[in-house]
Protein backbone atom coordinates (compact mmCIF):
# COMPACT_ATOMS: atom_id res chain seq x y z
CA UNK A 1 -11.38 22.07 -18.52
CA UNK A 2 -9.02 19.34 -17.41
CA UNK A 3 -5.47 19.72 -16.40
CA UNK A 4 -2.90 18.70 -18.55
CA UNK A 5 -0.93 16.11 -17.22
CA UNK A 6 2.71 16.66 -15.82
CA UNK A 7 4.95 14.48 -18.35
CA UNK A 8 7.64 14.01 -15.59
CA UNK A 9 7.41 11.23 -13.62
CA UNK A 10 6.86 12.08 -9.41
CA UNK A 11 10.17 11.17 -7.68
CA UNK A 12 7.36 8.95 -5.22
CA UNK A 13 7.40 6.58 -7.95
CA UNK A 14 10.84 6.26 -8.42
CA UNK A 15 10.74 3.04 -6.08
CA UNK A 16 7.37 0.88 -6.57
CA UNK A 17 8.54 -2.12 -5.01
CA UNK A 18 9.93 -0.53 -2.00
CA UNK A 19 6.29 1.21 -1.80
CA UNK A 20 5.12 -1.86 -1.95
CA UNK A 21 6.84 -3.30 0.74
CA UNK A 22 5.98 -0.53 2.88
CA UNK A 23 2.51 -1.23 2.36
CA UNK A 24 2.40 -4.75 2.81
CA UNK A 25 4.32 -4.18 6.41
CA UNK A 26 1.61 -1.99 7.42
CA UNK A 27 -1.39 -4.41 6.23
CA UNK A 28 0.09 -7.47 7.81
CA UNK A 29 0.62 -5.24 11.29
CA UNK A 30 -2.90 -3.97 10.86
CA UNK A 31 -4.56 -7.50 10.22
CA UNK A 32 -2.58 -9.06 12.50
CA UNK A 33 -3.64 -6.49 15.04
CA UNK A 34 -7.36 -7.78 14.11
CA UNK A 35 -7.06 -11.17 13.69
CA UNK A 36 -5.14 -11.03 17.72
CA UNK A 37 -8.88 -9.71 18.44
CA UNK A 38 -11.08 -11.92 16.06
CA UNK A 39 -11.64 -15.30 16.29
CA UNK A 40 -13.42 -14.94 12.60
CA UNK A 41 -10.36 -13.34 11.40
CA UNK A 42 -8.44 -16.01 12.85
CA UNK A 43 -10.68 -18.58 10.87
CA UNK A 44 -10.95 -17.01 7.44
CA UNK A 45 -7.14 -16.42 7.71
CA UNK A 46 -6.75 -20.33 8.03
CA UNK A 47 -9.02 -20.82 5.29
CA UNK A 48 -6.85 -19.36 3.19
CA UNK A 49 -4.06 -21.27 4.20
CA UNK A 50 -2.01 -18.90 6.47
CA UNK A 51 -1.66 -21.25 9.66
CA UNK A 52 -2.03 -18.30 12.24
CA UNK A 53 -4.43 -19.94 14.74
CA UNK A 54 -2.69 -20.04 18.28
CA UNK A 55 0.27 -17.88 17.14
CA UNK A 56 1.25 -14.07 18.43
CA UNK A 57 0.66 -10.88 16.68
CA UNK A 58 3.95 -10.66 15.81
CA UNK A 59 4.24 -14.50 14.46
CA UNK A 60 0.78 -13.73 12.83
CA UNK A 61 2.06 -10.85 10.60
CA UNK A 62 5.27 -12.57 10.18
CA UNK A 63 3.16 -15.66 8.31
CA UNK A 64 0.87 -13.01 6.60
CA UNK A 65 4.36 -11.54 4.55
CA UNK A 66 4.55 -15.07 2.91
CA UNK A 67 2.65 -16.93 1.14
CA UNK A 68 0.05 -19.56 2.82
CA UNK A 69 1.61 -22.46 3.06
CA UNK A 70 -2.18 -25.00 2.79
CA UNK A 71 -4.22 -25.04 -0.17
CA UNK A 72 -7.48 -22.41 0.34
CA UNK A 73 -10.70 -24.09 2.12
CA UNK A 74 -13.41 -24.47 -0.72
C-alpha cells in the first residue's frame, strides 16, 4: 500500500531559486574543476559558446554562471 502524501509543503522548498543557485555554484565549480583537467571538456565547452579555452578555474566557472556568449558549433 502506498503512503499517503503529506499535504504540507517541506520548509526545503520554501526557496527554489535559492536551491537553484546553490546548485548551479556547485556544477560550475565541479565542471570547471574538469574542464582545468580536460582538454575535451575544454573543447565541447567552446562549442557551446562558453569562451573558457586559456582561462583559470575560477574564470572558467565564472563564464559557466552566464550564458555563452557565441552561437553553439553545429
Amino acid at each position: 500500500m502506498d503512503a499517503i502524501p503529506d499535504p504540507q509543503p517541506d520548509p526545503q522548498d520554501d526557496h527554489p531559486a535559492a536551491d537553484l543557485e546553490r546548485v548551479n555554484d556547485v556544477l560550475a565549480v565541479w565542471a570547471a574543476r574538469s574542464a582545468a583537467e580536460s582538454a575535451a571538456l575544454i573543447d565541447r565547452f567552446e562549442a557551446m559558446g562558453y569562451e573558457v579555452r586559456g582561462k583559470s578555474e575560477t574564470e572558467i566557472a565564472d563564464i559557466l554562471h552566464r550564458p555563452p556568449t557565441r552561437a553553439a558549433a553545429r
